[in-house]
C-alpha atoms as a PDB file:
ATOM      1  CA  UNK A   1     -14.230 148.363 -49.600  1.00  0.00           C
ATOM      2  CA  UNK A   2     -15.538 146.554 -52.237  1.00  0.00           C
ATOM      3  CA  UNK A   3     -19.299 147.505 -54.323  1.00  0.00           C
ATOM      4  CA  UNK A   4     -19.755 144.185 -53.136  1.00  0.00           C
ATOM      5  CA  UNK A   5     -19.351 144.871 -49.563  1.00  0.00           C
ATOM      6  CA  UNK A   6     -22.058 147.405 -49.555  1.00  0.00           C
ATOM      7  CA  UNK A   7     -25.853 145.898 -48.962  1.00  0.00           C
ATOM      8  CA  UNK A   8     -29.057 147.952 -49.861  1.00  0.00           C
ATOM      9  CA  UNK A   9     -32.090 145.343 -50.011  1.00  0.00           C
ATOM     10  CA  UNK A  10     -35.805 145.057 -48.750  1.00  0.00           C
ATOM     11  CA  UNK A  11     -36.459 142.907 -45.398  1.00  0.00           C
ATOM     12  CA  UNK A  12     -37.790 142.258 -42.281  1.00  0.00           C
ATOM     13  CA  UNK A  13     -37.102 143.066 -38.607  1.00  0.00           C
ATOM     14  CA  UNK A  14     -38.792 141.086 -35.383  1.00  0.00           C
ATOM     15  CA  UNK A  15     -38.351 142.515 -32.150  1.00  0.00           C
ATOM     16  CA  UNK A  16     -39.916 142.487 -28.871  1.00  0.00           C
ATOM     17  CA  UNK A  17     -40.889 146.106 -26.834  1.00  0.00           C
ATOM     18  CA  UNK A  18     -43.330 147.540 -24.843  1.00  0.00           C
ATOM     19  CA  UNK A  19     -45.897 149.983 -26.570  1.00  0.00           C
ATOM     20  CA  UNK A  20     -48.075 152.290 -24.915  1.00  0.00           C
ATOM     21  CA  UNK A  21     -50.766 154.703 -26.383  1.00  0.00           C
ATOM     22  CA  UNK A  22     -50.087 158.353 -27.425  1.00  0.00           C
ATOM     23  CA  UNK A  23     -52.375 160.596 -25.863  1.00  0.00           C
ATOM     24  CA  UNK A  24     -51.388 164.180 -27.549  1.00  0.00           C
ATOM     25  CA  UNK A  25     -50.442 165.862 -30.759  1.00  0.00           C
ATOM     26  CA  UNK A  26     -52.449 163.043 -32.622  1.00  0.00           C
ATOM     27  CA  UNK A  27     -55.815 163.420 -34.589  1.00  0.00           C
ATOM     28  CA  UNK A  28     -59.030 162.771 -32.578  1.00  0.00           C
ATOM     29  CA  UNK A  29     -59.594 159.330 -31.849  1.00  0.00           C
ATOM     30  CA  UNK A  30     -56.833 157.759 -33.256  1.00  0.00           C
ATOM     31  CA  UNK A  31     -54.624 154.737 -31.761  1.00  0.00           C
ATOM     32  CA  UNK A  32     -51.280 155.675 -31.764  1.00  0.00           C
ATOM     33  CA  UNK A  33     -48.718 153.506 -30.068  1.00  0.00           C
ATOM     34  CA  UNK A  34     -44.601 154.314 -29.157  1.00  0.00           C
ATOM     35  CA  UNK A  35     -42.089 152.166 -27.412  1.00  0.00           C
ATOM     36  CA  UNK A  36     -41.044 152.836 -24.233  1.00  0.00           C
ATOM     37  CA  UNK A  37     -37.597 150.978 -24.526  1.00  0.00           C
ATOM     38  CA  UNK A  38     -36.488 150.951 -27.734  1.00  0.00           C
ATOM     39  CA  UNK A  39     -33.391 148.505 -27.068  1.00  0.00           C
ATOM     40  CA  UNK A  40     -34.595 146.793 -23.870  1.00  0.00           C
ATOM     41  CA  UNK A  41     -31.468 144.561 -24.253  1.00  0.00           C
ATOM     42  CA  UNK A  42     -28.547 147.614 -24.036  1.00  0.00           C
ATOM     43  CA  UNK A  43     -28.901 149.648 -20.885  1.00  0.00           C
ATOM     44  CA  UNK A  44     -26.078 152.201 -21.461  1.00  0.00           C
ATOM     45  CA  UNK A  45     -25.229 155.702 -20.414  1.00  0.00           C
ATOM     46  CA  UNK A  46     -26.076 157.081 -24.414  1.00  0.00           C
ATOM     47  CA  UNK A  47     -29.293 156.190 -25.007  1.00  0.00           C
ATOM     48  CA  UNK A  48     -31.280 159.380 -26.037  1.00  0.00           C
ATOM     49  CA  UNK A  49     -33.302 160.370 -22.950  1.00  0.00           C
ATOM     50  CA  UNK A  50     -34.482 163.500 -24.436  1.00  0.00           C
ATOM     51  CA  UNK A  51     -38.696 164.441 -25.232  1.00  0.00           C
ATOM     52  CA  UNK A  52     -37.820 163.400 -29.331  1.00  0.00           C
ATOM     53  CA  UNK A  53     -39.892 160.371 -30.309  1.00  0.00           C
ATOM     54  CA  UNK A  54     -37.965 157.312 -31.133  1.00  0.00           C
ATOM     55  CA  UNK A  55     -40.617 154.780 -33.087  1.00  0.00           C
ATOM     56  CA  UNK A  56     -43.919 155.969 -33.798  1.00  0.00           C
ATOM     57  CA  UNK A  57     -46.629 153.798 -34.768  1.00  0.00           C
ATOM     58  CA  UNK A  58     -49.950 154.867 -36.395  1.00  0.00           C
ATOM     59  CA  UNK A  59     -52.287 152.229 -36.251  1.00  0.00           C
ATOM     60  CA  UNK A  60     -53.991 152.016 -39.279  1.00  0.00           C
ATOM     61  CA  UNK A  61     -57.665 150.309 -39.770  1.00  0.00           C
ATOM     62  CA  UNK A  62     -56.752 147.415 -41.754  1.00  0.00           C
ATOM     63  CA  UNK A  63     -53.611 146.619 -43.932  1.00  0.00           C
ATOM     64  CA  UNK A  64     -52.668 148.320 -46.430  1.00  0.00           C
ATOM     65  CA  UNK A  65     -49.838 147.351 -49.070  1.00  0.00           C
ATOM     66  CA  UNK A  66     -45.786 147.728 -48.443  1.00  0.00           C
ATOM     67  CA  UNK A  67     -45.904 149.539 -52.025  1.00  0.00           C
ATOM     68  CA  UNK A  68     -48.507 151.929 -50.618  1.00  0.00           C
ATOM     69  CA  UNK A  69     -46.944 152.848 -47.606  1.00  0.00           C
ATOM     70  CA  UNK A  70     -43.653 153.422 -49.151  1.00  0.00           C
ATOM     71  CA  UNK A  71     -45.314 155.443 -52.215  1.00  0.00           C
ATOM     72  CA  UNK A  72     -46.721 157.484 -50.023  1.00  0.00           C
ATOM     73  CA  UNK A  73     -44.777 158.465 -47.518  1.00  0.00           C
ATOM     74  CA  UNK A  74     -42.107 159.567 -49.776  1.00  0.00           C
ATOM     75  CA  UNK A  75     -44.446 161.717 -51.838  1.00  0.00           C
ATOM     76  CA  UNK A  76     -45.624 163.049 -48.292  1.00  0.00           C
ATOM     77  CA  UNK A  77     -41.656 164.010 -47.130  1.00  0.00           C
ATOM     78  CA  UNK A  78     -41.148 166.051 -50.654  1.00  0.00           C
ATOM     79  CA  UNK A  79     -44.517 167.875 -50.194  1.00  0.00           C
ATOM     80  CA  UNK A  80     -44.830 168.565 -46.619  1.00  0.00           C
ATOM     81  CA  UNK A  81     -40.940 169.021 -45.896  1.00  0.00           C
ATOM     82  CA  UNK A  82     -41.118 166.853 -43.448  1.00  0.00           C
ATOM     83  CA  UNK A  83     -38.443 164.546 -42.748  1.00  0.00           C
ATOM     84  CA  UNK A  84     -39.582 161.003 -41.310  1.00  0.00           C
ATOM     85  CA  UNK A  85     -38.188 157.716 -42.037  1.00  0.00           C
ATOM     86  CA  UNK A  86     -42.084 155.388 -42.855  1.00  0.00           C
ATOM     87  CA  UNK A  87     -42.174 151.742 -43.401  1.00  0.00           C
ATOM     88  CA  UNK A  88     -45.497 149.118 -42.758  1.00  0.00           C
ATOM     89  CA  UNK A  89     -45.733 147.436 -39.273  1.00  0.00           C
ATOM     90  CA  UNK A  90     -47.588 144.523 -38.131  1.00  0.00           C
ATOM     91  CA  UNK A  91     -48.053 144.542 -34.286  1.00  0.00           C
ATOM     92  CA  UNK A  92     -49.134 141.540 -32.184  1.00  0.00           C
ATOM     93  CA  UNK A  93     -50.210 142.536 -28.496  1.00  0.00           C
ATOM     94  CA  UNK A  94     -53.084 141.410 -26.570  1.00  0.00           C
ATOM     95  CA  UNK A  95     -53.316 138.324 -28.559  1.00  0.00           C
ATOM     96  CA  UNK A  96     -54.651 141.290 -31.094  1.00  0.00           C
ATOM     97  CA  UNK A  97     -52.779 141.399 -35.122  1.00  0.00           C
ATOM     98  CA  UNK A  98     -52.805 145.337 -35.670  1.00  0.00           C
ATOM     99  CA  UNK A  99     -51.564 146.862 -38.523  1.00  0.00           C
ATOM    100  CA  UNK A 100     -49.980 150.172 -39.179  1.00  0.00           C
ATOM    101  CA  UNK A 101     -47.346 152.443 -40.228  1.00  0.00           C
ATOM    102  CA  UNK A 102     -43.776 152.864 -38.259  1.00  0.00           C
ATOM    103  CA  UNK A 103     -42.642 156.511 -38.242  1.00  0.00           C
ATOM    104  CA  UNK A 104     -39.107 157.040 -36.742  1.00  0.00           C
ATOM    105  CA  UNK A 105     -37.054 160.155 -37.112  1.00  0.00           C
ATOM    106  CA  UNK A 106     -39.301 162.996 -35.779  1.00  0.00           C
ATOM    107  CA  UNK A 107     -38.143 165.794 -34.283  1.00  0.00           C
ATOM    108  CA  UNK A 108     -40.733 166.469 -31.778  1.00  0.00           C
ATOM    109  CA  UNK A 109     -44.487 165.117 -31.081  1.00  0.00           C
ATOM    110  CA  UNK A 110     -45.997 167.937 -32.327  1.00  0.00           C
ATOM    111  CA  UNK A 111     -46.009 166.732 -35.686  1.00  0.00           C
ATOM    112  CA  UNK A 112     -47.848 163.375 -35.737  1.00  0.00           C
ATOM    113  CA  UNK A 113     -51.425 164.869 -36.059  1.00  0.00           C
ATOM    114  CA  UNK A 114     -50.051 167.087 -39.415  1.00  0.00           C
ATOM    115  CA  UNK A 115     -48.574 163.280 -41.059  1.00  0.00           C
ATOM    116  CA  UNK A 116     -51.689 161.410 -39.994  1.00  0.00           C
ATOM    117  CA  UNK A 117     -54.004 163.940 -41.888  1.00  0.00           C
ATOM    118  CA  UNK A 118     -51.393 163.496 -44.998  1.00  0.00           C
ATOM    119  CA  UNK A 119     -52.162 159.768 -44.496  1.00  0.00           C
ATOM    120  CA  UNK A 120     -56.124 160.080 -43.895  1.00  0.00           C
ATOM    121  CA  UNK A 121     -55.736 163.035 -47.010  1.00  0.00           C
ATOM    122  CA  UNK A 122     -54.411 159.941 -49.453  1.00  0.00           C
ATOM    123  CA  UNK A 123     -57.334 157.631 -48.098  1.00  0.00           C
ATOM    124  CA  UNK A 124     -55.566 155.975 -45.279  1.00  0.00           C
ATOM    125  CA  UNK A 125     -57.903 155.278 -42.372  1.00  0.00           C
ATOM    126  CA  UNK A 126     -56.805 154.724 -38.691  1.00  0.00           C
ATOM    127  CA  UNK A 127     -58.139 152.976 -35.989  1.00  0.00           C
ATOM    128  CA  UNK A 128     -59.878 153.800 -33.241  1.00  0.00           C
ATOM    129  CA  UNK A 129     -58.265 154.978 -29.717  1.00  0.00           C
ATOM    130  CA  UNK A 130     -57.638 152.313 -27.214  1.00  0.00           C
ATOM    131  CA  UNK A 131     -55.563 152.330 -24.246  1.00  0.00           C
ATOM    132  CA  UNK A 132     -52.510 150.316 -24.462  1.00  0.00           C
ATOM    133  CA  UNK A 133     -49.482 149.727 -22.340  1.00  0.00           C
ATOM    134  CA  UNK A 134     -48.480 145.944 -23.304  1.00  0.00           C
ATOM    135  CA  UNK A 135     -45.400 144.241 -24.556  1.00  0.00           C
ATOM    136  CA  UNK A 136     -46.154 143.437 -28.137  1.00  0.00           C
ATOM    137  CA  UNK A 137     -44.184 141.806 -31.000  1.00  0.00           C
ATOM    138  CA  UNK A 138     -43.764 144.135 -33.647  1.00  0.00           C
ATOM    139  CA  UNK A 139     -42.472 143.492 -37.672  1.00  0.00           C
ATOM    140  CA  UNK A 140     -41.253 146.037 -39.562  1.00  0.00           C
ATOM    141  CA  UNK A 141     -40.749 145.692 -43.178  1.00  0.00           C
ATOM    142  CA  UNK A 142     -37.777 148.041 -43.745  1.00  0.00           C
ATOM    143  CA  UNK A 143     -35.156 148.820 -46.490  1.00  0.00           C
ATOM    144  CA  UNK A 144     -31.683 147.717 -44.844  1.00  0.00           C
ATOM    145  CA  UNK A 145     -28.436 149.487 -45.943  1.00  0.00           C
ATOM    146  CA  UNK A 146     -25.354 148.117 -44.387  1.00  0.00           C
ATOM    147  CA  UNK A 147     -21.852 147.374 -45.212  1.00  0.00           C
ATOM    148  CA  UNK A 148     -19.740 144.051 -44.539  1.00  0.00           C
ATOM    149  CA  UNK A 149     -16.917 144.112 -41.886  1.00  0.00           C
ATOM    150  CA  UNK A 150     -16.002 140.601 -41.739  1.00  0.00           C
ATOM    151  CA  UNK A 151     -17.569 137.665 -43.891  1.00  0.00           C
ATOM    152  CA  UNK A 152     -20.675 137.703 -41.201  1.00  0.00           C
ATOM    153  CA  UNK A 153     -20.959 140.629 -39.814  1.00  0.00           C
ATOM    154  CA  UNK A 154     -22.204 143.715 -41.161  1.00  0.00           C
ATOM    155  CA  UNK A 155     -22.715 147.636 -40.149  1.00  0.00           C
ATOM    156  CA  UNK A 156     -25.556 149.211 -39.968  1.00  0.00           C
ATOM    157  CA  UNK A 157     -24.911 152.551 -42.611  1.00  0.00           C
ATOM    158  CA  UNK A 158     -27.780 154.385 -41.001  1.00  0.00           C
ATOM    159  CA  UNK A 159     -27.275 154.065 -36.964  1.00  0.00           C
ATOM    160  CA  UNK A 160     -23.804 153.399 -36.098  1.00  0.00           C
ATOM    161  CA  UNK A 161     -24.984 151.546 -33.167  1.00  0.00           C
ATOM    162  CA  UNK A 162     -26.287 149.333 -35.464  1.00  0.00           C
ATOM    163  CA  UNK A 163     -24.970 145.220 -36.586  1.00  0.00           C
ATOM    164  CA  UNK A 164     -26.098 142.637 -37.879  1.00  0.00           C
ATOM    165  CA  UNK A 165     -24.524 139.206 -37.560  1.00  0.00           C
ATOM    166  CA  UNK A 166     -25.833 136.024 -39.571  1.00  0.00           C
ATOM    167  CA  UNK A 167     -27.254 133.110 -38.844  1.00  0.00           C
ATOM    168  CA  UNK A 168     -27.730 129.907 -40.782  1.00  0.00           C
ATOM    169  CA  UNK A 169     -31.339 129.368 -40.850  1.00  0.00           C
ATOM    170  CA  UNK A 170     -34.529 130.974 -39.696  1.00  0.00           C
ATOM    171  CA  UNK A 171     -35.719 131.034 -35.808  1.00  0.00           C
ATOM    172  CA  UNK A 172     -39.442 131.496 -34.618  1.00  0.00           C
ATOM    173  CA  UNK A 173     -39.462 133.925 -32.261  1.00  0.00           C
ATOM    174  CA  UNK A 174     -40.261 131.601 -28.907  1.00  0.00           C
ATOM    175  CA  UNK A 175     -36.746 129.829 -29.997  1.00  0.00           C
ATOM    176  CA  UNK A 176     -35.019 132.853 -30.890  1.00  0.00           C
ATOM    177  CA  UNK A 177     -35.966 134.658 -27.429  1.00  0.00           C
ATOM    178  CA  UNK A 178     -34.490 131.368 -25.804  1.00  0.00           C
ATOM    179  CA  UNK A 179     -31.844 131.335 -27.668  1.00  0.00           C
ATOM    180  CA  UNK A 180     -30.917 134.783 -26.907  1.00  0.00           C
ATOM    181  CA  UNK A 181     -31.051 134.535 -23.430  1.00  0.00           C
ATOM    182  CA  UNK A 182     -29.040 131.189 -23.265  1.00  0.00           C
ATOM    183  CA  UNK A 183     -26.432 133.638 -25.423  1.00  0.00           C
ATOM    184  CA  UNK A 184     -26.912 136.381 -22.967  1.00  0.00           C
ATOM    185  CA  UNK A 185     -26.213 134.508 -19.937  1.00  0.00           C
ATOM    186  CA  UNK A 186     -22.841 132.722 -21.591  1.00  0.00           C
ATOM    187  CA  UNK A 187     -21.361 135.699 -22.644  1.00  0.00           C
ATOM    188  CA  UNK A 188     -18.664 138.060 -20.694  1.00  0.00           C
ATOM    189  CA  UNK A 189     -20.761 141.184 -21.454  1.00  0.00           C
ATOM    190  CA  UNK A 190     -24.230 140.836 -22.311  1.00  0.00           C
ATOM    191  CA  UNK A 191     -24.776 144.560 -22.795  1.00  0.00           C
ATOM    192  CA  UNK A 192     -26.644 144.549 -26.333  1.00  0.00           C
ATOM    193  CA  UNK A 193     -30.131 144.228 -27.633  1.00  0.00           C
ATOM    194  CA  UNK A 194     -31.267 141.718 -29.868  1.00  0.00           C
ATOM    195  CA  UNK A 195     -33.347 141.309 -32.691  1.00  0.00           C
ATOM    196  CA  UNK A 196     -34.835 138.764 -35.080  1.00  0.00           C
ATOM    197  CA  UNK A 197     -34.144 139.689 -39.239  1.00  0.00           C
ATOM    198  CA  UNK A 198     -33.433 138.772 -42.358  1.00  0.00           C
ATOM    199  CA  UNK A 199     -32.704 140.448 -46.241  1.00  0.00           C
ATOM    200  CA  UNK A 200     -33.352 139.735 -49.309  1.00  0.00           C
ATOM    201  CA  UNK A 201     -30.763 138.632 -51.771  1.00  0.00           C
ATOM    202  CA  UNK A 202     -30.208 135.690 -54.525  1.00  0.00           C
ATOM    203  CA  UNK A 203     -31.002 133.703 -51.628  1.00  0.00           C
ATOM    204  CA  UNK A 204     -32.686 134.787 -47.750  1.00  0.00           C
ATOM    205  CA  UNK A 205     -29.922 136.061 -45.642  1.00  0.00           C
ATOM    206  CA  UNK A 206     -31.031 135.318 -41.755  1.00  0.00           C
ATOM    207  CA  UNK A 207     -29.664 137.928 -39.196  1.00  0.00           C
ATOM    208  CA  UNK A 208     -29.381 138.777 -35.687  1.00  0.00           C
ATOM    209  CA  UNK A 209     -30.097 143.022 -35.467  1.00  0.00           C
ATOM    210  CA  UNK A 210     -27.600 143.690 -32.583  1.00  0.00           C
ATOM    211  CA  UNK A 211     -27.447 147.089 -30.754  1.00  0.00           C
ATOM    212  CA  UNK A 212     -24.312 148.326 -29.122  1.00  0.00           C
ATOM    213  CA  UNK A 213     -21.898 150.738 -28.516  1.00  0.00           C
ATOM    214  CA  UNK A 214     -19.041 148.998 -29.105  1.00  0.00           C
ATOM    215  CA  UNK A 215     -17.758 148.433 -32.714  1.00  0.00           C
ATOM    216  CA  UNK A 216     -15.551 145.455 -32.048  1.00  0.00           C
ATOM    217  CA  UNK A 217     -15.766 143.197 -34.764  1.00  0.00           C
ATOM    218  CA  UNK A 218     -13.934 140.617 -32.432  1.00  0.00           C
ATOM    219  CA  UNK A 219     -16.811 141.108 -29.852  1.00  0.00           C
ATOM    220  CA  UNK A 220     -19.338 141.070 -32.598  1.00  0.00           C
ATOM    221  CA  UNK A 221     -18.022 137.478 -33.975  1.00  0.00           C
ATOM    222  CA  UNK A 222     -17.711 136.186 -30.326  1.00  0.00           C
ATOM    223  CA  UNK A 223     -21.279 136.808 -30.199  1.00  0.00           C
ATOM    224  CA  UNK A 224     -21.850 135.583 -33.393  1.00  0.00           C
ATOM    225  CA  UNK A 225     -20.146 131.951 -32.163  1.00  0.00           C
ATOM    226  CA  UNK A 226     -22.350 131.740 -29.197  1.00  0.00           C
ATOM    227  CA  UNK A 227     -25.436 132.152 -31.455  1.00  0.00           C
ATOM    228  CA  UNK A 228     -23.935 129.310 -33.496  1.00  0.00           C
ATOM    229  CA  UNK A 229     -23.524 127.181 -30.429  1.00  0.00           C
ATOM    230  CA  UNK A 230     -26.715 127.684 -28.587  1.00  0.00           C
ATOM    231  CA  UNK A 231     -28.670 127.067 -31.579  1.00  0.00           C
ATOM    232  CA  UNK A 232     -26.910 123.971 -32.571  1.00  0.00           C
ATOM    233  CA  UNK A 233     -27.351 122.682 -28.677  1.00  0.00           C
ATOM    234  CA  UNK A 234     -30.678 123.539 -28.473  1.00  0.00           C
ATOM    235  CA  UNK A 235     -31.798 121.805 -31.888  1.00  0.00           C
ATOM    236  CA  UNK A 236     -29.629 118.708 -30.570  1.00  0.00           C
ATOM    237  CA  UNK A 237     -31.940 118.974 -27.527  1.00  0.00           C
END
């Protein structure tokens, strides 16, 4: 594999999931949302069905910068020995913008309440507790590190569940859910979740975030055409 091949660059992830409020382990009277379903679009027999959190969100009382965030939580990992993965998140549910932090990588609950008081310690406030249990539209601003398998697709180097296949140009989200489901119902097996992305790089590199368990790049391309086609047919439309 080529240096080439490998991909480590700043960028963006849209998805679709259903949040709910956390009610324990949390400090008092603070809104803390997790998804129920992380990958509403794969319904497998491996998906982690254990009491470990998956995506954490502490919702934070207005926004605060990427650099922040990052800065932060890294110094907060090294001093705490804790071991989180901590990137900004914008949240849109209830016709609502909220703003916050995305925590994944926990080992158990029990240890939200110690990294929000790191947080609150380093002058990061957090709203206030409201009950929650809504899909919402959530954007992560995330550090992607993946290699290339073919010329467009590329695996994920952190979950090996994990692809991304590109696109030629960018897709609001009502015409990339539609085009998704036009994909999904065209497709031999539609087992995989779907998500909305892109990288930066000399230019913007547009990608589908597909989940599976199946690491055939054939599969992965056939999916790949059927993007292609929909959106083509649909901007013809």
């Amino acid at each position: 594999m080529k240096q080439s091949d490998f991909i480590e660059s700043m960028g963006y992830l849209l998805k679709e999931e259903t949040l709910q409020t956390v009610e324990h382990h949390i400090q008092q009277n603070t809104l803390v949302l997790e998804n129920l379903e992380p990958f509403p679009g794969y319904h497998g027999e491996n998906l982690p069905l254990d009491m470990k959190p998956d995506s954490i969100f502490l919702i934070t009382d207005r926004q605060y910068s990427a650099e922040s965030i990052f800065r932060l939580s890294v110094q907060m990992c090294s001093y705490a020995n804790i071991h989180f993965d901590a990137c900004p998140a914008e949240i849109f549910v209830l016709n609502t913008q909220l703003y916050g932090i995305r925590i994944k990588g926990l080992n158990n609950y029990a240890l939200i309440s110690d990294i929000q008081r790191c947080y609150i310690d380093h002058e990061i406030g957090f709203m206030k507790k409201r009950k929650i249990n809504d899909p919402g539209l959530i954007r992560i601003n995330k550090v992607f590190c993946f290699e290339r398998l073919a010329p467009d697709i590329f695996k994920d180097l952190e979950d090996e569940h994990t692809f991304y296949v590109s696109i030629p140009s960018q897709l609001n989200w009502s015409l990339f859910r539609k085009v998704t489901e036009n994909v999904k119902n065209n497709i031999a097996n539609s087992n995989f979740d779907c998500a909305s992305g892109f990288v930066y790089l000399k230019t913007i590199l547009e990608l589908v975030r597909i989940y599976t368990h199946s690491t055939d790049v054939n599969r992965l391309q056939i999916i790949r055409n059927k993007y292609l086609e929909e959106i083509e047919r649909i901007r013809e439309t």
